[in-house]
PDB file of N, CA and C in Angstrom:
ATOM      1  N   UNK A   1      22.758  97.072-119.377  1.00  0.00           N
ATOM      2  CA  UNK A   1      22.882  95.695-119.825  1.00  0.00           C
ATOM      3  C   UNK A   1      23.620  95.707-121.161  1.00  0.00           C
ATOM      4  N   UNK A   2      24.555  94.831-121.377  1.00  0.00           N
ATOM      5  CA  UNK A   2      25.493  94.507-122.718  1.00  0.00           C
ATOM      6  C   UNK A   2      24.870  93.203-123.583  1.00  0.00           C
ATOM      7  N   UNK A   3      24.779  93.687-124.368  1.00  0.00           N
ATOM      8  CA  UNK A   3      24.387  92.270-125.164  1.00  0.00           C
ATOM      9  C   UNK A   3      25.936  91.903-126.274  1.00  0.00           C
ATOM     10  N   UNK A   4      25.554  90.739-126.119  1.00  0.00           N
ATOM     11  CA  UNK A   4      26.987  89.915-127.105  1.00  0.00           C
ATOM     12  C   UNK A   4      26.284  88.698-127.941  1.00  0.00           C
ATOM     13  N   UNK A   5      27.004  88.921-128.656  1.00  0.00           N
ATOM     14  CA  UNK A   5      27.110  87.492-129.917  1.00  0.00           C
ATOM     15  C   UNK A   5      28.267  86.683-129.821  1.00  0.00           C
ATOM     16  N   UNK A   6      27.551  85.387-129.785  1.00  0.00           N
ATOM     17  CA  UNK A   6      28.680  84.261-129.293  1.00  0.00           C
ATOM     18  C   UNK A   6      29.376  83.801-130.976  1.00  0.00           C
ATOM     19  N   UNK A   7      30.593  82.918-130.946  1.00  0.00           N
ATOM     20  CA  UNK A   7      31.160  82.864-131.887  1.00  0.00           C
ATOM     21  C   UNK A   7      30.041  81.416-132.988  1.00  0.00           C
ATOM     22  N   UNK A   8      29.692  80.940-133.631  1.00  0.00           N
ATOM     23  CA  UNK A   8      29.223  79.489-134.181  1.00  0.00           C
ATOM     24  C   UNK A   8      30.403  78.511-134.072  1.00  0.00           C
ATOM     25  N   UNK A   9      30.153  77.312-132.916  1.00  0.00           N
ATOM     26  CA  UNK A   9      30.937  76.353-132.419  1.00  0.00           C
ATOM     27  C   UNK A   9      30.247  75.371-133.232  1.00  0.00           C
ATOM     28  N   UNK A  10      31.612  74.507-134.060  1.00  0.00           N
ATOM     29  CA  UNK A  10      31.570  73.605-134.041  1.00  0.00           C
ATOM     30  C   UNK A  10      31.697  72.352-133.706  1.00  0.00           C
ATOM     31  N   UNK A  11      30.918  71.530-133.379  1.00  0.00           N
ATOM     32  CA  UNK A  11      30.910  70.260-132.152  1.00  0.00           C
ATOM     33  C   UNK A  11      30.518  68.986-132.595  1.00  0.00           C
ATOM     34  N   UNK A  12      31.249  68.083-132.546  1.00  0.00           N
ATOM     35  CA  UNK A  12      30.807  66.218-132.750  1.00  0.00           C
ATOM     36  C   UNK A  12      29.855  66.279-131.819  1.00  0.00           C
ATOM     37  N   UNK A  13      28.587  65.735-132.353  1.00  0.00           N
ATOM     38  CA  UNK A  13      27.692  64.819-131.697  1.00  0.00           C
ATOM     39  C   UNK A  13      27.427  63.092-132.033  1.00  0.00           C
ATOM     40  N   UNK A  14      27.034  62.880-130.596  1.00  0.00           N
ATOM     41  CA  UNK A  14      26.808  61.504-130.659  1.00  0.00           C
ATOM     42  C   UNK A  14      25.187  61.369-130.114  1.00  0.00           C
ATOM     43  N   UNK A  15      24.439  60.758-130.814  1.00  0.00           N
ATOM     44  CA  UNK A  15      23.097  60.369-130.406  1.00  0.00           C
ATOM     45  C   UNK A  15      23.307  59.172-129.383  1.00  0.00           C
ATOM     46  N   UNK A  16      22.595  59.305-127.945  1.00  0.00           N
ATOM     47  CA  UNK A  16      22.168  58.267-126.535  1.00  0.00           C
ATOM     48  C   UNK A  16      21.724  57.218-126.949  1.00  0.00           C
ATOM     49  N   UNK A  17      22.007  56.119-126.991  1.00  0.00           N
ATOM     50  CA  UNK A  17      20.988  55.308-127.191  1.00  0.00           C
ATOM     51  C   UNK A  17      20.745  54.326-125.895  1.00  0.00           C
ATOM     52  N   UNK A  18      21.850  53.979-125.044  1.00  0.00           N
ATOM     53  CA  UNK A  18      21.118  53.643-123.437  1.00  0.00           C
ATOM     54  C   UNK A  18      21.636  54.661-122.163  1.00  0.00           C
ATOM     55  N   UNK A  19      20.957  54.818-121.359  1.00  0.00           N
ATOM     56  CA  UNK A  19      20.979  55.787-120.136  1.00  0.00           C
ATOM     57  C   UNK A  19      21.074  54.482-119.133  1.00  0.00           C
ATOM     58  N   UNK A  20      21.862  54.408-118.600  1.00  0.00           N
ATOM     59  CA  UNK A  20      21.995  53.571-117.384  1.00  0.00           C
ATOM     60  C   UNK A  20      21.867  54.747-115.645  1.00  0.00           C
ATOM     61  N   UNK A  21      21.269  53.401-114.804  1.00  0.00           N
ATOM     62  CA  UNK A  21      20.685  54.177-113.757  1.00  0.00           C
ATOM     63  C   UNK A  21      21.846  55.250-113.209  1.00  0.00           C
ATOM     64  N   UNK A  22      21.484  56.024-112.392  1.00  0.00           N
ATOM     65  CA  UNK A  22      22.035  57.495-111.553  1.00  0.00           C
ATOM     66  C   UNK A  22      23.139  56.671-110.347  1.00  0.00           C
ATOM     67  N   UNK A  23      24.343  56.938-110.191  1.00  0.00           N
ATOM     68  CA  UNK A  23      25.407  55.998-109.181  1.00  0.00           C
ATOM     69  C   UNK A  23      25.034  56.326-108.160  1.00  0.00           C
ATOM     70  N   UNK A  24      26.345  55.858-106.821  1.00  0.00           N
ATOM     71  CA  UNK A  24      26.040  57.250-105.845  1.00  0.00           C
ATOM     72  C   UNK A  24      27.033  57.983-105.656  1.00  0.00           C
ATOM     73  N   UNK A  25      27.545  57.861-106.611  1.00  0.00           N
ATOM     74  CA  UNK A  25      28.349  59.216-107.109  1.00  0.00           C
ATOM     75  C   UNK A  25      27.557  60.746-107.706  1.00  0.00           C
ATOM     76  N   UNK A  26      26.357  59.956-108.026  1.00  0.00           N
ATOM     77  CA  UNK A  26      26.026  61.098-109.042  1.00  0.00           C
ATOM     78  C   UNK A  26      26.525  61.144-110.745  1.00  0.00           C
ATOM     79  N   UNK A  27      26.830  60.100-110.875  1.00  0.00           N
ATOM     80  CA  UNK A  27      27.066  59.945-112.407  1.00  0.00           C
ATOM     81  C   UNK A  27      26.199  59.294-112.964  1.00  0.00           C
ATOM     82  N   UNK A  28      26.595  59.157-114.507  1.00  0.00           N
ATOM     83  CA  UNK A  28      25.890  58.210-115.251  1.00  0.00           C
ATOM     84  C   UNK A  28      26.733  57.580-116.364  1.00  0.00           C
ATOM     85  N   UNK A  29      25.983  56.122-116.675  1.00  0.00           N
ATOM     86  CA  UNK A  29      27.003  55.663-117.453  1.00  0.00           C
ATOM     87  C   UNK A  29      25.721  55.575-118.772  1.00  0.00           C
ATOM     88  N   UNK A  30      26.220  55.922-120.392  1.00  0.00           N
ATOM     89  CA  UNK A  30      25.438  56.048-121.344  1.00  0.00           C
ATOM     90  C   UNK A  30      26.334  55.705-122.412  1.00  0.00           C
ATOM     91  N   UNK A  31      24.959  55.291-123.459  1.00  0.00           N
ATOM     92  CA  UNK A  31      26.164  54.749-124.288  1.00  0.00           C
ATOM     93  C   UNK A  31      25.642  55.244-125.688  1.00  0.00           C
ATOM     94  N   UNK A  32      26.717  55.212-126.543  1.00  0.00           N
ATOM     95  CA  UNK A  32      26.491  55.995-127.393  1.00  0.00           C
ATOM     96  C   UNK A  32      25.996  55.075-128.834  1.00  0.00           C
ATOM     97  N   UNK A  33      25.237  56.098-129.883  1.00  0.00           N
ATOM     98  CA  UNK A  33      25.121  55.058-130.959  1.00  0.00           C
ATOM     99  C   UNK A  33      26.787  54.725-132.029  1.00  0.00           C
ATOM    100  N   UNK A  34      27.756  55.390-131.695  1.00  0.00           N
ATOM    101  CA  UNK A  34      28.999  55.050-132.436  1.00  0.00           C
ATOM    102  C   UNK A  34      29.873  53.368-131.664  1.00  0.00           C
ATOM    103  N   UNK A  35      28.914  52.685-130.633  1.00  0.00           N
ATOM    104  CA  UNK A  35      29.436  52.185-129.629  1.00  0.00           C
ATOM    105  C   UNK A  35      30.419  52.826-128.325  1.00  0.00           C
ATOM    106  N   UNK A  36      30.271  53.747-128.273  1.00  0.00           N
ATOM    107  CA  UNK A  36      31.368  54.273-127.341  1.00  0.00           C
ATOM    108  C   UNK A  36      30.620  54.226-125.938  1.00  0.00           C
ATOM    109  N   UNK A  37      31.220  53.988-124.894  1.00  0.00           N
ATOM    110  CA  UNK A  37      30.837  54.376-123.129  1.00  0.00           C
ATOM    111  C   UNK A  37      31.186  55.333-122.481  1.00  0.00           C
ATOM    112  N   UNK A  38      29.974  56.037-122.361  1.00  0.00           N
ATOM    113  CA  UNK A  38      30.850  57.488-121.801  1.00  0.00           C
ATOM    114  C   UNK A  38      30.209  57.311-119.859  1.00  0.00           C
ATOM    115  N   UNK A  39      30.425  58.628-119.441  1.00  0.00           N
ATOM    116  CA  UNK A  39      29.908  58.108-118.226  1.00  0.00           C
ATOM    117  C   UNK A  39      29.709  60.186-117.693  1.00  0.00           C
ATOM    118  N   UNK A  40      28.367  60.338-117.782  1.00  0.00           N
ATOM    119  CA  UNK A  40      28.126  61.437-117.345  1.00  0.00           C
ATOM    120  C   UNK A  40      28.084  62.436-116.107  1.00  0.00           C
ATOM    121  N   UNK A  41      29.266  63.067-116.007  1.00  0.00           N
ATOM    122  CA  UNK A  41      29.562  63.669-114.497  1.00  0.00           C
ATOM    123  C   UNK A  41      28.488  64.126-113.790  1.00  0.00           C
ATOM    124  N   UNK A  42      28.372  64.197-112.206  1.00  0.00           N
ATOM    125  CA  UNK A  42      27.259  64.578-111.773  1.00  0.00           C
ATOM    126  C   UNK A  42      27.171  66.376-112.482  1.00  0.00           C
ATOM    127  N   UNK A  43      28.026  67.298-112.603  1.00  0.00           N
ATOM    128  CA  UNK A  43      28.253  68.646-112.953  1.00  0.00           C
ATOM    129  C   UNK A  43      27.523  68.616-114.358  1.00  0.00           C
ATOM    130  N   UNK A  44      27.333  67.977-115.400  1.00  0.00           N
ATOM    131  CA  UNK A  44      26.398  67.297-116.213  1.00  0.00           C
ATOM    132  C   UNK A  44      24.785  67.034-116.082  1.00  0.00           C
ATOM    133  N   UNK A  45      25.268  66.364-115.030  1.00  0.00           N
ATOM    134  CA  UNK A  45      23.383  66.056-114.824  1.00  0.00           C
ATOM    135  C   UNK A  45      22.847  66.927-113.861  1.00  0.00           C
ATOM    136  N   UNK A  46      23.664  67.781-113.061  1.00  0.00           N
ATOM    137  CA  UNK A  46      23.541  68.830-112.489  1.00  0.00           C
ATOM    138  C   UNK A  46      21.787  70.080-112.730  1.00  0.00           C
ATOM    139  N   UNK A  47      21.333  69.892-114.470  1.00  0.00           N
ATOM    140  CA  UNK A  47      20.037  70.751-114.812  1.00  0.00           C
ATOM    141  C   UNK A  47      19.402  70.036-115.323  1.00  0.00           C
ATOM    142  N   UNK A  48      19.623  68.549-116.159  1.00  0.00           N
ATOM    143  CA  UNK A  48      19.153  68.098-116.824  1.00  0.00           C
ATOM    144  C   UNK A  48      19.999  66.025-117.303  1.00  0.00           C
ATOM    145  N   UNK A  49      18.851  65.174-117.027  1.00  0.00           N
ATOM    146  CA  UNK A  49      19.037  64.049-116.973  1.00  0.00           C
ATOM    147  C   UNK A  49      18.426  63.722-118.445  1.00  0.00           C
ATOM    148  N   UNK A  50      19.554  63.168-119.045  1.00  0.00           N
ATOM    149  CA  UNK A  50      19.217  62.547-120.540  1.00  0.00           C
ATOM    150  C   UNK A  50      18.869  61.420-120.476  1.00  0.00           C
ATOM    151  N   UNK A  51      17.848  61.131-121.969  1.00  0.00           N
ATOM    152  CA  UNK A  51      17.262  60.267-122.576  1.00  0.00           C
ATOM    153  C   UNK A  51      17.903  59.864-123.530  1.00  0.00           C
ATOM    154  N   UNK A  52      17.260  58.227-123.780  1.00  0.00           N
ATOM    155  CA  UNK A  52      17.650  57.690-124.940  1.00  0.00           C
ATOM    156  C   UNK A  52      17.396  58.684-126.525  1.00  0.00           C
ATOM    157  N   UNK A  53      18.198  59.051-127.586  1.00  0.00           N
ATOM    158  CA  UNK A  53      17.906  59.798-128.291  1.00  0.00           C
ATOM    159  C   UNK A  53      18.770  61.253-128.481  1.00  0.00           C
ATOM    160  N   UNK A  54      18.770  61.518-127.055  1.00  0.00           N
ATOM    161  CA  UNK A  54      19.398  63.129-126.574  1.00  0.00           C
ATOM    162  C   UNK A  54      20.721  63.058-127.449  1.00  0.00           C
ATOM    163  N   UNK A  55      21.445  64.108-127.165  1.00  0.00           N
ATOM    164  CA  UNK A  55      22.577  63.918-127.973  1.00  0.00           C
ATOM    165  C   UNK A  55      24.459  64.273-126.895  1.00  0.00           C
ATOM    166  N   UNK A  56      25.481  63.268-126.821  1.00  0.00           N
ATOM    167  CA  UNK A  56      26.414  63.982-126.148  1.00  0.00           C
ATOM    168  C   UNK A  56      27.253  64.635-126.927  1.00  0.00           C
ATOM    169  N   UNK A  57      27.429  66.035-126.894  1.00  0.00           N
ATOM    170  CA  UNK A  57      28.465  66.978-127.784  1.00  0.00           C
ATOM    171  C   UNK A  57      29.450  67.191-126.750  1.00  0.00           C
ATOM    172  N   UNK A  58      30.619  67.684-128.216  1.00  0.00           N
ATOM    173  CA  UNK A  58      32.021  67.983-127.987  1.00  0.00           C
ATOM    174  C   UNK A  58      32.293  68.820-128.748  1.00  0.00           C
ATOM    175  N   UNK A  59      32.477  69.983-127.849  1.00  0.00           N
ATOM    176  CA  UNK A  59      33.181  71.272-128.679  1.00  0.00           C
ATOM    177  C   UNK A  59      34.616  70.951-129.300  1.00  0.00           C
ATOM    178  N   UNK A  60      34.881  71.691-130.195  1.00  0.00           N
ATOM    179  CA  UNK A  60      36.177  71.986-130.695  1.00  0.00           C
ATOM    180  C   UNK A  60      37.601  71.798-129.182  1.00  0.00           C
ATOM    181  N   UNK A  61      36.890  72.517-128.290  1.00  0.00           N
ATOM    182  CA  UNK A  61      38.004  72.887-127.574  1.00  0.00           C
ATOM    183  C   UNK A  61      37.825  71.767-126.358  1.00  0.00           C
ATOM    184  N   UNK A  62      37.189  70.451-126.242  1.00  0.00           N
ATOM    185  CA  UNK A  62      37.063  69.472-125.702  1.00  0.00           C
ATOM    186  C   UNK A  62      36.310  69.427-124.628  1.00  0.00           C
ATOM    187  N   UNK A  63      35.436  70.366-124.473  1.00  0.00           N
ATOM    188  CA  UNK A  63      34.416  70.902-123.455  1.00  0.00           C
ATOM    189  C   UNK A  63      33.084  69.799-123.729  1.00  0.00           C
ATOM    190  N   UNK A  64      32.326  69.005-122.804  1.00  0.00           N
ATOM    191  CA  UNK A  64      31.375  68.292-122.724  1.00  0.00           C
ATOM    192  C   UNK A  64      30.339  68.436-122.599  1.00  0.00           C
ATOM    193  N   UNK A  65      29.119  68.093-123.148  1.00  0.00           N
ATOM    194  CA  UNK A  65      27.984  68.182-122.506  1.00  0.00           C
ATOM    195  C   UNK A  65      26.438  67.554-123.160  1.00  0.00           C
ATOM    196  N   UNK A  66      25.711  67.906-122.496  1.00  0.00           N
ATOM    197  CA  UNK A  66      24.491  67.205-122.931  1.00  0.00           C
ATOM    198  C   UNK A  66      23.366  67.691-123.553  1.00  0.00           C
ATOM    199  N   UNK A  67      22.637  67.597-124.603  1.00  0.00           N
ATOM    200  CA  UNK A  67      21.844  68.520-125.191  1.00  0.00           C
ATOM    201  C   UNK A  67      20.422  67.589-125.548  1.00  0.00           C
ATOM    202  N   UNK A  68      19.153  67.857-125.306  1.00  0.00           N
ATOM    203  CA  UNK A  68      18.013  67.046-125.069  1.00  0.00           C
ATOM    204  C   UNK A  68      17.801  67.029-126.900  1.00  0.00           C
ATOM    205  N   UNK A  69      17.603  66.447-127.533  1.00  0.00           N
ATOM    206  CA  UNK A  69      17.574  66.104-129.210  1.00  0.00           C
ATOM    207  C   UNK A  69      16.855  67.449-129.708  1.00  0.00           C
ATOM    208  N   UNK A  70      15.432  67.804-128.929  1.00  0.00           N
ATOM    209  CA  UNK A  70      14.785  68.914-129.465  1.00  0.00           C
ATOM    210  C   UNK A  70      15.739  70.136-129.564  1.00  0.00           C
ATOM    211  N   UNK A  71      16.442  70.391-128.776  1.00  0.00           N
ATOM    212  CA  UNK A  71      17.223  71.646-128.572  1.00  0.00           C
ATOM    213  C   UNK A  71      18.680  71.452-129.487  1.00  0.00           C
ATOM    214  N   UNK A  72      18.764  70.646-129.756  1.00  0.00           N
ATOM    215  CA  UNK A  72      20.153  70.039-130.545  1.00  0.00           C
ATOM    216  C   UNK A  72      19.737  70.289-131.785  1.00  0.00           C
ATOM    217  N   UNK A  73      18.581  69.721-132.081  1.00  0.00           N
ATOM    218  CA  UNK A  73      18.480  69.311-133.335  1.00  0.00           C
ATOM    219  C   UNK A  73      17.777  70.570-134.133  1.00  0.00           C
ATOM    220  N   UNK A  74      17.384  71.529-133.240  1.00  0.00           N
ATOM    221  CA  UNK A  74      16.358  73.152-133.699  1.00  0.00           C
ATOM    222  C   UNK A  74      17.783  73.928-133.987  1.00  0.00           C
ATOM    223  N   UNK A  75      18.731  74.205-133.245  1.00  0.00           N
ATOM    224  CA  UNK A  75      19.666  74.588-133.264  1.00  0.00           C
ATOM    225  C   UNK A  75      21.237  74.596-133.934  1.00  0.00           C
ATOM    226  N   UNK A  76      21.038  72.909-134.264  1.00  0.00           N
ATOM    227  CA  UNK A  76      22.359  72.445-134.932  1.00  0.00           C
ATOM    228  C   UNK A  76      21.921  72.461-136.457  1.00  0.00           C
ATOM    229  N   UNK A  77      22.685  72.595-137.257  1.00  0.00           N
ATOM    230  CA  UNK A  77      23.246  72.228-138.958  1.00  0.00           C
ATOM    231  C   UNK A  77      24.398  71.371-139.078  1.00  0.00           C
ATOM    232  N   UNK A  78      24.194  70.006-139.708  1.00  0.00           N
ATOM    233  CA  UNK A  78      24.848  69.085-140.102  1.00  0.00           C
ATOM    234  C   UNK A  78      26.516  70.337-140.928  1.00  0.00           C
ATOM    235  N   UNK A  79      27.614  70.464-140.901  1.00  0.00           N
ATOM    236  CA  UNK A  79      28.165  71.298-141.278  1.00  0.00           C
ATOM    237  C   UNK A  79      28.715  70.634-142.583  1.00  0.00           C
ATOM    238  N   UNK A  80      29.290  71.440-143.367  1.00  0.00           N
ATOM    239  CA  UNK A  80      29.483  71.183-144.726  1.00  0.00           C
ATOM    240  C   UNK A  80      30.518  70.298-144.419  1.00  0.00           C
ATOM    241  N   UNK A  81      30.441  68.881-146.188  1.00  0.00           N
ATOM    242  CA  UNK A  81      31.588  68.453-145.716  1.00  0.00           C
ATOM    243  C   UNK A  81      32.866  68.947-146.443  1.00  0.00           C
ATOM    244  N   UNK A  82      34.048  68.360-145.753  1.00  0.00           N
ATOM    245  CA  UNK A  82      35.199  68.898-146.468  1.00  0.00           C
ATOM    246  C   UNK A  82      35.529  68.224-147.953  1.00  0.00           C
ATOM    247  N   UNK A  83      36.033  69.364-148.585  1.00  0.00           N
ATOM    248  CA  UNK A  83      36.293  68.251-150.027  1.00  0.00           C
ATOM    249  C   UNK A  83      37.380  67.423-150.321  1.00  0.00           C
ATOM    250  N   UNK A  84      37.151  66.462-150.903  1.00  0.00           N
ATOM    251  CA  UNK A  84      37.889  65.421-151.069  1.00  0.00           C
ATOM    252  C   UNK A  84      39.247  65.596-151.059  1.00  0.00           C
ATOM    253  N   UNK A  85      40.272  64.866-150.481  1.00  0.00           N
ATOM    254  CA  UNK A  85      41.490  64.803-150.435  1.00  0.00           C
ATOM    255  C   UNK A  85      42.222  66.024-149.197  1.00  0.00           C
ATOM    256  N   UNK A  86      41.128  66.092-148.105  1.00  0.00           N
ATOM    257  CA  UNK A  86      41.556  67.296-147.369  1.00  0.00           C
ATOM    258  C   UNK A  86      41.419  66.645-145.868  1.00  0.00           C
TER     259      UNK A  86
END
């Protein structure tokens, strides 16, 4: 067995604040607290169906996904900000 260390990704989050019902597509439509409408692929809800609260992240490299607040929030650091005029 190999063990590895992953790189520290940095990622925009947006906190859930409504979960609208499951399609029959298998999606979802949720909305965010910045006002934005996103709409969650079934490949998404695929392990795990979010709550109001949860959080939707975006990697650097535009990769999506969903993270339940406890696991976001044990895990994430607000990252430094940049200094002025940058």
């Amino acid at each position: 067995m190999s063990q590895y260390t992953a790189k520290p990704v940095t990622v925009t989050a947006h906190r859930i604040v409504g979960v609208g019902a499951l399609e029959t597509d298998g999606s979802m439509h949720l909305a965010l607290e910045n006002g934005q409408n996103v709409i969650a692929t079934p490949r998404m809800l695929a392990r795990y169906s979010p709550l109001p609260w949860d959080y939707w992240v975006i990697q650097q490299d535009g990769y999506e996904y969903l993270n339940p607040a406890a696991v976001f929030e044990r895990r994430s650091r607000r990252a430094p900000a940049a200094p002025k005029g940058q």
